[in-house]
C-alpha atoms as a PDB file:
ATOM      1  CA  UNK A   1      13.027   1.349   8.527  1.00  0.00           C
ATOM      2  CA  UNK A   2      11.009   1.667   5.206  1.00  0.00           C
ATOM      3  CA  UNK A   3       9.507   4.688   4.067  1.00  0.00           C
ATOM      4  CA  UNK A   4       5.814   3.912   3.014  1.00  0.00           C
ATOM      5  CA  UNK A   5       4.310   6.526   0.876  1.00  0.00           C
ATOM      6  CA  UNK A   6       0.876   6.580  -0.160  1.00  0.00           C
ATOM      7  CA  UNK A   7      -1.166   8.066  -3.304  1.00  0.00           C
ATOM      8  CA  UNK A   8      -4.598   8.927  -3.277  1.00  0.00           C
ATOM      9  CA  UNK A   9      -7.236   9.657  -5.951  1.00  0.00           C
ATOM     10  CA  UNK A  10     -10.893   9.742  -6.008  1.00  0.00           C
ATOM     11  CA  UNK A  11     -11.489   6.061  -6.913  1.00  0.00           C
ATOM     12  CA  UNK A  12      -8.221   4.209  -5.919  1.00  0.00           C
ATOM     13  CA  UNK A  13      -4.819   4.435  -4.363  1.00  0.00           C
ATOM     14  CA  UNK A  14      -1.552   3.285  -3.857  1.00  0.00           C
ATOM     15  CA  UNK A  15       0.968   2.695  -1.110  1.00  0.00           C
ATOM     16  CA  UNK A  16       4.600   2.126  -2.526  1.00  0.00           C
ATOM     17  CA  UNK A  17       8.172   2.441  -1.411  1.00  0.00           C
ATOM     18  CA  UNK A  18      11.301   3.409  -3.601  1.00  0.00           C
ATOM     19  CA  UNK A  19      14.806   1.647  -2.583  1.00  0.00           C
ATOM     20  CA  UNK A  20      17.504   2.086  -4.271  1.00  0.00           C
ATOM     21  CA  UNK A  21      15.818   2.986  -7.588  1.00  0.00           C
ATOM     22  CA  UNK A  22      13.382  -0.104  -7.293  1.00  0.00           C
ATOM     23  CA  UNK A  23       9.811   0.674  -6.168  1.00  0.00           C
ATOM     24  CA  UNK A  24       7.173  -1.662  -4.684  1.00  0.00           C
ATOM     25  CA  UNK A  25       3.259  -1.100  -4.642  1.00  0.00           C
ATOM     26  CA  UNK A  26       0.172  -2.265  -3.158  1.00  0.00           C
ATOM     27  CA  UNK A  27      -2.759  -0.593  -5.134  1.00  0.00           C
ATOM     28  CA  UNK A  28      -6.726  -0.013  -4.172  1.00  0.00           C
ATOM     29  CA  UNK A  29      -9.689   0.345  -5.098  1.00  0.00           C
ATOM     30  CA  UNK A  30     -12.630   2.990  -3.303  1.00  0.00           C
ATOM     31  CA  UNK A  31     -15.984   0.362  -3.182  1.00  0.00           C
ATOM     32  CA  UNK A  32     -17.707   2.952  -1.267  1.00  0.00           C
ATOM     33  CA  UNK A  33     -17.069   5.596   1.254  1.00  0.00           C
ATOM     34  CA  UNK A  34     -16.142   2.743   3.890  1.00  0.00           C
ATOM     35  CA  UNK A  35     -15.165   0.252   1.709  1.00  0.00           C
ATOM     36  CA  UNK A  36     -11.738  -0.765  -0.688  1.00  0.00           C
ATOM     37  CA  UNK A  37     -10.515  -3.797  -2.353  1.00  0.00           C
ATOM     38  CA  UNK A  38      -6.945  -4.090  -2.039  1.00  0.00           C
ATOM     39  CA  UNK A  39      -5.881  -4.994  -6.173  1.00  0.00           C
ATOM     40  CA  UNK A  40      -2.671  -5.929  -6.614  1.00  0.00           C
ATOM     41  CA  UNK A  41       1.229  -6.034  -4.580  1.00  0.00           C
ATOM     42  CA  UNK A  42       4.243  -6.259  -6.245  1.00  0.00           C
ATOM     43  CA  UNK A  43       7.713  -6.449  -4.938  1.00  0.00           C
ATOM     44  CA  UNK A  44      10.570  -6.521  -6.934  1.00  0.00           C
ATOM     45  CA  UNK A  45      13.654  -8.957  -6.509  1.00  0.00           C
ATOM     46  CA  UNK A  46      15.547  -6.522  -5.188  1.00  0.00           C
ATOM     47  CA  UNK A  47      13.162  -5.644  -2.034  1.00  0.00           C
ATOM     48  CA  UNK A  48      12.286  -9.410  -1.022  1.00  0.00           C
ATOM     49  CA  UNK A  49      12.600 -10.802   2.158  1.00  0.00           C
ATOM     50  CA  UNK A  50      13.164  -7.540   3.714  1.00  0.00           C
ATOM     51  CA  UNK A  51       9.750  -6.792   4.879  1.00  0.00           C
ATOM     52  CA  UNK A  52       8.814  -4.066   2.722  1.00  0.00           C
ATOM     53  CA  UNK A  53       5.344  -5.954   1.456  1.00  0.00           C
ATOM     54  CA  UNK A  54       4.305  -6.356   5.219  1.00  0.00           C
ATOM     55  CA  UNK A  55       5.096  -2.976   5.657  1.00  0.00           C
ATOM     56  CA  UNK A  56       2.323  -1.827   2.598  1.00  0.00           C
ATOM     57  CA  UNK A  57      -0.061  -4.064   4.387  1.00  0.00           C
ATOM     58  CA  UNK A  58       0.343  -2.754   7.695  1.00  0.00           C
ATOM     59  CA  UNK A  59      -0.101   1.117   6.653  1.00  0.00           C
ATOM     60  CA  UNK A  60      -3.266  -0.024   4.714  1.00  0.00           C
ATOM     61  CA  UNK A  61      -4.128  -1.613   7.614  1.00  0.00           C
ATOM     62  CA  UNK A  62      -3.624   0.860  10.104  1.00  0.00           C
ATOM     63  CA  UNK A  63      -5.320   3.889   7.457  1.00  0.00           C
ATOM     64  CA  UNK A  64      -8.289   1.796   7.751  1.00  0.00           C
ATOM     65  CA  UNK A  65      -8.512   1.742  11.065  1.00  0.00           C
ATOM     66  CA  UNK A  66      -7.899   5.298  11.439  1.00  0.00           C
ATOM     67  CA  UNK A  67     -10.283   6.103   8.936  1.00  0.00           C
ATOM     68  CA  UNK A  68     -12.992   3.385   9.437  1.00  0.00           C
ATOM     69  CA  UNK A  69     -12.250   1.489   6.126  1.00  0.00           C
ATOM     70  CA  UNK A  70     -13.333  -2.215   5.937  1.00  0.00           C
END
């Protein structure tokens, strides 16, 4: 199971996970109140083929349904 943890600021975010010292990231950016632009994923090596960018794109995915995001 991987932990997805996600940072918020006024203007952007990030969800990332940390594995063994290696972190992947899927950053934002806030368009308006209802709207973001998802910027940039990165995986490293060391976390590919194990799921962990599907798992950044489902908890985006599922905050914007929660929070009425498009």
């Amino acid at each position: 199971n991987i932990q997805i943890q996600k940072a918020d600021s006024t203007d952007s975010g990030r969800y990332f996970a940390n594995i063994d010292g290696d972190e992947a990231e899927m950053t934002y950016t806030k368009l308006g109140p209802a709207l973001i632009s998802i910027d940039h994923t990165f995986v490293p090596d060391s976390m590919r083929g194990k799921g962990v960018a599907q798992a950044l794109a489902l908890n985006a995915v599922e905050d914007a349904r929660k929070t009425g995001w498009k």
